[in-house]
C-alpha atoms as a PDB file:
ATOM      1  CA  UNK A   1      63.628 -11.722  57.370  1.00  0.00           C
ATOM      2  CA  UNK A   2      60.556 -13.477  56.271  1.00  0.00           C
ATOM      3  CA  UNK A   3      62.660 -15.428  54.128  1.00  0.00           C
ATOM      4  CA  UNK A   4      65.781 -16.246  56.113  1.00  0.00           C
ATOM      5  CA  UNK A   5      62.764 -18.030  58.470  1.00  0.00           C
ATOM      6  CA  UNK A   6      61.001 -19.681  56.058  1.00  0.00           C
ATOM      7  CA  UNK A   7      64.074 -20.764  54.768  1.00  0.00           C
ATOM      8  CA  UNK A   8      66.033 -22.312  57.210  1.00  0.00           C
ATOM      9  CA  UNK A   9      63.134 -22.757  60.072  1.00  0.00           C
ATOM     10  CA  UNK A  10      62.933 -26.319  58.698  1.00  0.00           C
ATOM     11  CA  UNK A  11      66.601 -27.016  59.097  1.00  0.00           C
ATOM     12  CA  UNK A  12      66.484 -25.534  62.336  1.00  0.00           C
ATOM     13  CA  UNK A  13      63.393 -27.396  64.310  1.00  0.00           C
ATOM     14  CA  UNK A  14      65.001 -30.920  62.319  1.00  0.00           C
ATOM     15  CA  UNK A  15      68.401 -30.125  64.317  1.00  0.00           C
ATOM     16  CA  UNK A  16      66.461 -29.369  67.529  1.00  0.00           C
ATOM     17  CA  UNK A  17      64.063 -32.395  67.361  1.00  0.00           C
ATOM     18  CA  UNK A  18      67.392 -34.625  66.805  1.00  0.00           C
ATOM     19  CA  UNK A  19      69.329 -32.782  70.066  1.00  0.00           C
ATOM     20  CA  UNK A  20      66.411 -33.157  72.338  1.00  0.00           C
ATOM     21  CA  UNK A  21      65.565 -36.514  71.069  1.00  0.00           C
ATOM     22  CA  UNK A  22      69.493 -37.422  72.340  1.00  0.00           C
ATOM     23  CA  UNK A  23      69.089 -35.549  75.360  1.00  0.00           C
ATOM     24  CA  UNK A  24      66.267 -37.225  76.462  1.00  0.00           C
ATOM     25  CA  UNK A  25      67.383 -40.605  75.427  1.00  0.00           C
ATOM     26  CA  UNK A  26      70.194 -40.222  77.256  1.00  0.00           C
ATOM     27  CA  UNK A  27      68.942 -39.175  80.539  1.00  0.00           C
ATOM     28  CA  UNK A  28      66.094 -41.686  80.065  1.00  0.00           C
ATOM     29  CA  UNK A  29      68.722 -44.734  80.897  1.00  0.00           C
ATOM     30  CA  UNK A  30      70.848 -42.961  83.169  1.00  0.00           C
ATOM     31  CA  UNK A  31      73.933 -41.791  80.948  1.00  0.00           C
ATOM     32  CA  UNK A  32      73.706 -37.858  83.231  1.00  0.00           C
ATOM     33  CA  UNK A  33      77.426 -37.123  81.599  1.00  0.00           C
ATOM     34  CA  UNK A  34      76.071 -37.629  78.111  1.00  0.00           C
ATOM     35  CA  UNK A  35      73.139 -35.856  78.895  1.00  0.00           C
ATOM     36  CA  UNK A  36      75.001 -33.110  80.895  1.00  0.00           C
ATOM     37  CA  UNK A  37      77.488 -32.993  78.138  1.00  0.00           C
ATOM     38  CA  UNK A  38      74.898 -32.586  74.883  1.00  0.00           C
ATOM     39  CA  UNK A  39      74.473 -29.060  76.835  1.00  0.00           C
ATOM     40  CA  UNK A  40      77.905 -28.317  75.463  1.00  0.00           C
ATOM     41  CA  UNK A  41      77.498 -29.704  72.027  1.00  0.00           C
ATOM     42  CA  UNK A  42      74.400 -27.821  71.391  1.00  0.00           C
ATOM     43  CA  UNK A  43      76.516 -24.454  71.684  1.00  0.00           C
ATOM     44  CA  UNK A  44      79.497 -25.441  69.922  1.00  0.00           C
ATOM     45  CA  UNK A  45      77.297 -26.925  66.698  1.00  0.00           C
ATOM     46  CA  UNK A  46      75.481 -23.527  66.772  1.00  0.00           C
ATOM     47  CA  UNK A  47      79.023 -21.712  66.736  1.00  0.00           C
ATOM     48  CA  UNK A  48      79.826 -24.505  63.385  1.00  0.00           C
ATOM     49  CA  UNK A  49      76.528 -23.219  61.704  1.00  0.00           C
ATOM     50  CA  UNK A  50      77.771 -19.750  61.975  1.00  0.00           C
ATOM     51  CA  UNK A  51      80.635 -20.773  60.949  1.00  0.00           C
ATOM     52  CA  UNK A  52      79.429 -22.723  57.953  1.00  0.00           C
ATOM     53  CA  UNK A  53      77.155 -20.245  57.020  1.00  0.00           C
ATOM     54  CA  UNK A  54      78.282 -16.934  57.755  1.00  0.00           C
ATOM     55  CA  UNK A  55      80.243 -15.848  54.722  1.00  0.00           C
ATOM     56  CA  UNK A  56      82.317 -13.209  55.630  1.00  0.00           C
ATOM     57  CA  UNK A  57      81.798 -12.813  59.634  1.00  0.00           C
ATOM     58  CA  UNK A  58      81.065 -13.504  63.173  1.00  0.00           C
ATOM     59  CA  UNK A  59      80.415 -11.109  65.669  1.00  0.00           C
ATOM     60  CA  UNK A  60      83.113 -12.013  68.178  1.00  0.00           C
ATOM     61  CA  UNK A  61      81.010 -11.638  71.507  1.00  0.00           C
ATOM     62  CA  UNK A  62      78.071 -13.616  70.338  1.00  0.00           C
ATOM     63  CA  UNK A  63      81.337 -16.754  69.373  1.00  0.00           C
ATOM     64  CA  UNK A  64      82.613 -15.843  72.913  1.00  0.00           C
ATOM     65  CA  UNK A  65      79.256 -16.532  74.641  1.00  0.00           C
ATOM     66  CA  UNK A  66      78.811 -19.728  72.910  1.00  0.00           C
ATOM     67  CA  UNK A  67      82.394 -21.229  73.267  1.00  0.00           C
ATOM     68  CA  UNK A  68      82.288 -19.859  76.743  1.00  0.00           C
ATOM     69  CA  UNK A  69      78.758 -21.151  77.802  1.00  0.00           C
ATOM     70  CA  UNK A  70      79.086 -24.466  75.911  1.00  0.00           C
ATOM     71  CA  UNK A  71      82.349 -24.983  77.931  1.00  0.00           C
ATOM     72  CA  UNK A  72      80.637 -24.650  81.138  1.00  0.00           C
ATOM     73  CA  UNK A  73      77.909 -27.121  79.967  1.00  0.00           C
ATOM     74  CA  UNK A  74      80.648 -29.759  79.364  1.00  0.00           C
ATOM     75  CA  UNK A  75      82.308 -28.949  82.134  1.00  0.00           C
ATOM     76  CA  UNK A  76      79.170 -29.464  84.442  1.00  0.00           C
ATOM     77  CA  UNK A  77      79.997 -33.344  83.594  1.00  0.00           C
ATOM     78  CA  UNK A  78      82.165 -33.506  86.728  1.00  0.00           C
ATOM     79  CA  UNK A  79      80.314 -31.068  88.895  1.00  0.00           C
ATOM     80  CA  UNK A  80      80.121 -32.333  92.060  1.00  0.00           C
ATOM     81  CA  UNK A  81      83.718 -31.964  92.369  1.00  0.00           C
ATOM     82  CA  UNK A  82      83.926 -28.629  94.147  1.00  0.00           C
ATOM     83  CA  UNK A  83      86.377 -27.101  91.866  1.00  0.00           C
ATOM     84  CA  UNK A  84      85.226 -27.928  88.573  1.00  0.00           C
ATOM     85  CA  UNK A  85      81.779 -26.923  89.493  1.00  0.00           C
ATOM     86  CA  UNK A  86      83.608 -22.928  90.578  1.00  0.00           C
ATOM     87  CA  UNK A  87      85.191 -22.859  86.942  1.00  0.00           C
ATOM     88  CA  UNK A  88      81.360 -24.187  85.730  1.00  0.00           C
ATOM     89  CA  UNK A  89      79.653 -21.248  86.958  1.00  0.00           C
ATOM     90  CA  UNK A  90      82.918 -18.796  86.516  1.00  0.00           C
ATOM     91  CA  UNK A  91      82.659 -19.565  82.973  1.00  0.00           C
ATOM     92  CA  UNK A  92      79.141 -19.326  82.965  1.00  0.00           C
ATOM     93  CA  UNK A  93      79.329 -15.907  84.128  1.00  0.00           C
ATOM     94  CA  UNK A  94      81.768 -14.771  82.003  1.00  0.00           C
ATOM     95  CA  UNK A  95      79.660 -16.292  79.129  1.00  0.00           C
ATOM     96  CA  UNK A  96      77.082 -13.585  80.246  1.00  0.00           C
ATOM     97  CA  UNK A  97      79.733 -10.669  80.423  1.00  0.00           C
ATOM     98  CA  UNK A  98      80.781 -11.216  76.593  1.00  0.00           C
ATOM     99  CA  UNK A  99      76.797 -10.745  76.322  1.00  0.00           C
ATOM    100  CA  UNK A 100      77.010  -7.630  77.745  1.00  0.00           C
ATOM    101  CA  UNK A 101      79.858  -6.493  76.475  1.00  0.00           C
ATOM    102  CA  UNK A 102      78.276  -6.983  73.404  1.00  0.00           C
ATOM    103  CA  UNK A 103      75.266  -5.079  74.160  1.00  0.00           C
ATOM    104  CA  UNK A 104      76.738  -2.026  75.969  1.00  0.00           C
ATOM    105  CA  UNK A 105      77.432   0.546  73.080  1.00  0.00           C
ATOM    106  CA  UNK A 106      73.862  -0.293  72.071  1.00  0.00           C
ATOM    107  CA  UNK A 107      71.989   0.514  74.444  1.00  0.00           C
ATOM    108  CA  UNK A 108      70.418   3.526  76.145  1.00  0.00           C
ATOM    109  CA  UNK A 109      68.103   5.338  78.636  1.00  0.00           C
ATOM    110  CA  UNK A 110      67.287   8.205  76.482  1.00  0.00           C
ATOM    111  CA  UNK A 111      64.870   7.504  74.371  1.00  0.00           C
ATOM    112  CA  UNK A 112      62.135   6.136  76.844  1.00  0.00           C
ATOM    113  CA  UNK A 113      59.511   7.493  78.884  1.00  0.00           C
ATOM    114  CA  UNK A 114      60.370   7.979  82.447  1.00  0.00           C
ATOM    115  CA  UNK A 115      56.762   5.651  82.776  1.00  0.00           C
ATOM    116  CA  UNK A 116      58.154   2.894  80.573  1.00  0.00           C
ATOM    117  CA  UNK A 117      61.995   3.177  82.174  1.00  0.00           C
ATOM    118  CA  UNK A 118      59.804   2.517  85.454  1.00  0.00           C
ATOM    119  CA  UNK A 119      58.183  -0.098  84.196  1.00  0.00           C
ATOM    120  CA  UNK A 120      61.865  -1.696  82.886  1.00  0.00           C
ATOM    121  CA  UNK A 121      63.383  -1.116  86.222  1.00  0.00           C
ATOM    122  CA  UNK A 122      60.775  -2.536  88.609  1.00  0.00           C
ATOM    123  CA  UNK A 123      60.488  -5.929  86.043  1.00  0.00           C
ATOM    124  CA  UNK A 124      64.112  -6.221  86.078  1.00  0.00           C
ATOM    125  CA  UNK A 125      64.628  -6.075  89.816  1.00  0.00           C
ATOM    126  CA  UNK A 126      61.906  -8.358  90.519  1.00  0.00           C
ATOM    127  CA  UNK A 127      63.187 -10.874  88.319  1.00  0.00           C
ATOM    128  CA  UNK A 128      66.616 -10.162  89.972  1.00  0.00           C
ATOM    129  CA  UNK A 129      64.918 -10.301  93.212  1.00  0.00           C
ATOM    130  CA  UNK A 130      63.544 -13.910  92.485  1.00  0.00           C
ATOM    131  CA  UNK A 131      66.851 -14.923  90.933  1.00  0.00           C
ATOM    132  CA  UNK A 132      68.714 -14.332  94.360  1.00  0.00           C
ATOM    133  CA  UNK A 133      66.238 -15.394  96.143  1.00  0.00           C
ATOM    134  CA  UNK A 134      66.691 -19.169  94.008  1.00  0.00           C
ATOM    135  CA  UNK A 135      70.339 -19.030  94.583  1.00  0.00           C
ATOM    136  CA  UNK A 136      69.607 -18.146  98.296  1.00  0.00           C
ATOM    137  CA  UNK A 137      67.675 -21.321  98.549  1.00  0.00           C
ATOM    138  CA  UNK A 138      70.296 -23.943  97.393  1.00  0.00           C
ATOM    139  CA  UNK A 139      73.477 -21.626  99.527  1.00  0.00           C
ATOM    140  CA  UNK A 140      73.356 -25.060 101.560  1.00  0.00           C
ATOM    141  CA  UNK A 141      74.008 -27.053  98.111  1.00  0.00           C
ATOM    142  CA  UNK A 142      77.096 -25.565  96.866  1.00  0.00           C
ATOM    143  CA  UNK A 143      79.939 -26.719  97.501  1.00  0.00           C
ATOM    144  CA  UNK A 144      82.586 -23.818  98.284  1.00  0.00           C
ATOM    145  CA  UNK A 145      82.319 -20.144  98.970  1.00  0.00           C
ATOM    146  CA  UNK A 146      84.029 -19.916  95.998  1.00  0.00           C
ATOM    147  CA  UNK A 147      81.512 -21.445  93.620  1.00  0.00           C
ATOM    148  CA  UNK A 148      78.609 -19.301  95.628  1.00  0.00           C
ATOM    149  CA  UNK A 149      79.910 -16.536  94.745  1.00  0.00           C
ATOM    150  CA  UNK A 150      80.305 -17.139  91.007  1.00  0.00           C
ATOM    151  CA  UNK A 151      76.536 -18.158  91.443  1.00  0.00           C
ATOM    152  CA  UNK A 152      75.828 -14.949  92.730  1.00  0.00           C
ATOM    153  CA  UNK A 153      77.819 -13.070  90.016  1.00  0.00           C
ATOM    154  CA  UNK A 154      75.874 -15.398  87.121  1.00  0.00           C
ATOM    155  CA  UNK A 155      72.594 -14.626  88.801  1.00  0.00           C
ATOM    156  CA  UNK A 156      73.179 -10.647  88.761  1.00  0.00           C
ATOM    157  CA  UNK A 157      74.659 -10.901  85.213  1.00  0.00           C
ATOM    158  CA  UNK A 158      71.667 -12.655  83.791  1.00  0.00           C
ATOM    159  CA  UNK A 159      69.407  -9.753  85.227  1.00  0.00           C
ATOM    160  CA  UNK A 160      71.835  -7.183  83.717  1.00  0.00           C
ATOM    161  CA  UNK A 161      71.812  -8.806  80.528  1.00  0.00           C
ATOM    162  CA  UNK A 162      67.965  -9.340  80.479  1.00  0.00           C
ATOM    163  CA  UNK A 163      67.619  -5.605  81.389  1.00  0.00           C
ATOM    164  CA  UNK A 164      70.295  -4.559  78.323  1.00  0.00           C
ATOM    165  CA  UNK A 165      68.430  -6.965  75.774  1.00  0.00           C
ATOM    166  CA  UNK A 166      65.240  -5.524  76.471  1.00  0.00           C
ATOM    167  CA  UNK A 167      67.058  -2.064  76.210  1.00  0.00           C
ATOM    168  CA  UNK A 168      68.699  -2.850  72.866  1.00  0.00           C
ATOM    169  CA  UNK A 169      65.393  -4.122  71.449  1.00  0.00           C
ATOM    170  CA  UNK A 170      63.044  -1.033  72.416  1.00  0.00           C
ATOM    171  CA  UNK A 171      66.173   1.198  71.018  1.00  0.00           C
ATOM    172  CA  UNK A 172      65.855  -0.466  67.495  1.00  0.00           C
ATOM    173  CA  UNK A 173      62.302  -1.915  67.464  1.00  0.00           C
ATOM    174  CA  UNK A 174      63.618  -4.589  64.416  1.00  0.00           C
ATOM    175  CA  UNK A 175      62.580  -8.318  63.908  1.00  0.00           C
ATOM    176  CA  UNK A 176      66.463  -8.879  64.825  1.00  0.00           C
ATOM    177  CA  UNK A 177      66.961  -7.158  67.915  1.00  0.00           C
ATOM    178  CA  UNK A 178      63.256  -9.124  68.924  1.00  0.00           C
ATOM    179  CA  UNK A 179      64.569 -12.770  68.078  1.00  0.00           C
ATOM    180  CA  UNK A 180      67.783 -11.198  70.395  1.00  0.00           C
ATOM    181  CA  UNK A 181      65.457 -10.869  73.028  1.00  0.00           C
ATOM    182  CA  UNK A 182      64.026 -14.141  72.615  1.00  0.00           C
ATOM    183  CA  UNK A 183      67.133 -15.558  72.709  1.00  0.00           C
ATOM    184  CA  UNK A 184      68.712 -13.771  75.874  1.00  0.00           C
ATOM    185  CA  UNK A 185      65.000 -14.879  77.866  1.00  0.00           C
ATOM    186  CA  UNK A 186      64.974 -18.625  76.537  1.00  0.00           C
ATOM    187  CA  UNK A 187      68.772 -18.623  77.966  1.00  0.00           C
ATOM    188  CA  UNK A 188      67.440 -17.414  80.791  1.00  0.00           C
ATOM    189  CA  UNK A 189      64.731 -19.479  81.678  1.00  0.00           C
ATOM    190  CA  UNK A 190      66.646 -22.293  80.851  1.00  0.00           C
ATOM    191  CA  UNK A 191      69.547 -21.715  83.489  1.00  0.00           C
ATOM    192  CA  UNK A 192      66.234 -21.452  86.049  1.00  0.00           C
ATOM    193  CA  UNK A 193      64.723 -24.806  85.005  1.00  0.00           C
ATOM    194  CA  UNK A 194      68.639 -26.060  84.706  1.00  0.00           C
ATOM    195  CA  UNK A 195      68.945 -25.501  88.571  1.00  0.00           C
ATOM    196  CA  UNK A 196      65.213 -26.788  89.352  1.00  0.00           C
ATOM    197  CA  UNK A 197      66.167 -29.549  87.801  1.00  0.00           C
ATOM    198  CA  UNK A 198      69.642 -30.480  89.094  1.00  0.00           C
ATOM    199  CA  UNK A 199      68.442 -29.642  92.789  1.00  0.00           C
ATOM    200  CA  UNK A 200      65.416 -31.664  92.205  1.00  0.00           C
ATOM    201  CA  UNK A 201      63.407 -28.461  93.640  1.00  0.00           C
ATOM    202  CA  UNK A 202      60.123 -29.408  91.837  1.00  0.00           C
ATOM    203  CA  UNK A 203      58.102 -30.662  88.237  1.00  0.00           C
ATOM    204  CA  UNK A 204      60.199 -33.268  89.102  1.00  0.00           C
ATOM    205  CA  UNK A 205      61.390 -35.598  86.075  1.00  0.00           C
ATOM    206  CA  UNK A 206      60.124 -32.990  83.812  1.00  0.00           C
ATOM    207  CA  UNK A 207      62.577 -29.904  84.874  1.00  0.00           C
ATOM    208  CA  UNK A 208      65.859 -31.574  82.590  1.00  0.00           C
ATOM    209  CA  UNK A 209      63.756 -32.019  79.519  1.00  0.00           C
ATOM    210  CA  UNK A 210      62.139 -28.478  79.918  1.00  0.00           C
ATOM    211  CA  UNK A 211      65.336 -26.944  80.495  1.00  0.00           C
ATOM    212  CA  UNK A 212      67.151 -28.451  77.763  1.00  0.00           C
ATOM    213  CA  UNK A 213      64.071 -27.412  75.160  1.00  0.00           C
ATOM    214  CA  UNK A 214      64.009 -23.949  76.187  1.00  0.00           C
ATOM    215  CA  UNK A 215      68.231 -24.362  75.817  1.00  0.00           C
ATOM    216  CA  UNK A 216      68.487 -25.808  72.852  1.00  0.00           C
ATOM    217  CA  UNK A 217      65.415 -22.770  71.424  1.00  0.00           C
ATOM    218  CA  UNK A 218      67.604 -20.134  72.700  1.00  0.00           C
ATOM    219  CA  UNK A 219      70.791 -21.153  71.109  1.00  0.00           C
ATOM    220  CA  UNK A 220      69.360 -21.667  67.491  1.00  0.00           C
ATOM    221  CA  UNK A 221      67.547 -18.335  68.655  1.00  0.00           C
ATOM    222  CA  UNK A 222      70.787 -16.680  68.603  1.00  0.00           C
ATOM    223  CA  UNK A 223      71.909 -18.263  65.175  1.00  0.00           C
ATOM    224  CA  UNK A 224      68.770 -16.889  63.837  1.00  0.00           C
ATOM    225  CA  UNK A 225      70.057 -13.654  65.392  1.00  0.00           C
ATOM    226  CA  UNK A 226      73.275 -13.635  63.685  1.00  0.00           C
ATOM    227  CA  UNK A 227      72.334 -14.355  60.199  1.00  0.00           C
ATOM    228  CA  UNK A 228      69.313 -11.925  59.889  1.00  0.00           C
ATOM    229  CA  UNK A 229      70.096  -9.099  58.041  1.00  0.00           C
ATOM    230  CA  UNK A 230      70.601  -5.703  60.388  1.00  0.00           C
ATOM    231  CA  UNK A 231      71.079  -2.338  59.676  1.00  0.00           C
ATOM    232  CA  UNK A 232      74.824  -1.444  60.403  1.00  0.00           C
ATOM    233  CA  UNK A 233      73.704   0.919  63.318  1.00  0.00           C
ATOM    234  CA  UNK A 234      71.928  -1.662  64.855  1.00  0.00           C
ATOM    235  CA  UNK A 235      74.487  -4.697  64.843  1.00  0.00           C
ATOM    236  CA  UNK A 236      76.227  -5.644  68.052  1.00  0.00           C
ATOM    237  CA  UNK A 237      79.437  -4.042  69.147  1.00  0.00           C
ATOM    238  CA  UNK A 238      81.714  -4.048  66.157  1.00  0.00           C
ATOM    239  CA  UNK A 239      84.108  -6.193  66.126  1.00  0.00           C
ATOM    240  CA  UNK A 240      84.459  -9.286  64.300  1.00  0.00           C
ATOM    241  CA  UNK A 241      86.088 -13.045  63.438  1.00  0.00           C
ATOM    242  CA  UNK A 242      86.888 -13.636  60.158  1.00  0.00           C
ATOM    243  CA  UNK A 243      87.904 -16.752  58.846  1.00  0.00           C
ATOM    244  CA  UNK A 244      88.124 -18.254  55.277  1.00  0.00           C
ATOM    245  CA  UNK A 245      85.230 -19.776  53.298  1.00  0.00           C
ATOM    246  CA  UNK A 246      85.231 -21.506  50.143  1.00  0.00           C
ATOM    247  CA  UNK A 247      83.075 -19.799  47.404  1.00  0.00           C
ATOM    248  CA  UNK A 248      81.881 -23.295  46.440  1.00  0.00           C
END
């Protein structure tokens, strides 16, 4: 593991220094669908490192999550039109479901202390609690029931899959299932700082930039994820993509 870091951490903080740089270029002279869109390119990039890298496989659900999540970023380019902005956030919840999906076989109650499960389940709801609560405050911002609701549904299913990550990692206790952790919290914290930012709630010209830092950590997060090396009992739900790789 030590290795895989050391190894490609360079690589890694090059390619984020270069994305943010972009990002914040672009929203520095008022290009907002170049900026909105570099959302989207940051997840489908990640999904071409896997793909360039990963020999033999892909774990399906982690692809789904970022072909699904990088589409809603793009997507978010024409969001004040009421309808895209629904199929933004639909996708963006269904990005979170493949997360769970992924997740579910791995995860369990049995294990912990009724003290720590406490501990879990009072964490999780508060966090859920202030996560309504945010979406509660911009209701008079969105712009059909429709795309409320799908706000609604993201907001729960970032809770659930906050709740399942910290699950899976206290289940398996490994460097990998940590950095998966990492990941799932630096996605979530960026979605927060995403909506601070786009509803100009507060930190004012800072909220894009810290949003798209903590995004663009998460999703190299997640690459970093995929490529460690995991004990078969502890890799996500079993299923893969395969495609072909040169030997070269």
């Amino acid at each position: 593991m030590k290795r895989f870091l050391s190894k490609h951490s360079s690589l890694y903080l090059l390619l984020a220094i270069v994305f943010f740089a972009l990002s914040f270029y672009f929203y520095s002279i008022g290009e907002f669908a170049l900026f909105r869109a570099m959302r989207g390119i940051v997840c489908f990039f990640a999904l071409g490192l896997l793909f360039y890298y990963r020999r033999q496989k892909i774990s399906l659900f982690i692809a789904l999550f970022l072909i699904c999540y990088g589409a809603s970023s793009v997507t978010t380019i024409w969001y004040e039109n009421a309808l895209i902005a629904t199929w933004s956030m639909a996708l963006n919840f269904i990005a979170f479901v493949f997360l769970i999906f992924a997740l579910w076989p791995k995860v369990s109650l049995r294990s912990m202390s009724k003290s720590l499960l406490v501990l879990f389940v009072v964490l999780i709801l508060f966090n859920g609690y202030l996560l309504i609560e945010f979406v509660q405050m911009i209701r008079d911002f969105t712009l059909s029931k429709a795309h409320y609701i799908f706000m609604l549904l993201g907001a729960m299913s970032v809770v659930v899959t906050g709740f399942m990550s910290l699950l899976y990692n206290h289940r398996y206790g490994s460097r990998s299932s940590l950095l998966f952790v990492f990941f799932v919290f630096a996605i979530i914290f960026a979605e927060v700082f995403r909506g601070i930012a786009y509803y100009d709630l507060t930190f004012g010209n800072s909220a894009p930039h810290i949003a798209r830092a903590i995004l663009i950590l998460g999703v190299f997060l997640v690459v970093a994820f995929e490529r460690a090396e995991k004990k078969d009992h502890e890799k996500l739900r079993q299923f893969f993509f395969k495609f072909p790789c040169s030997s070269s």
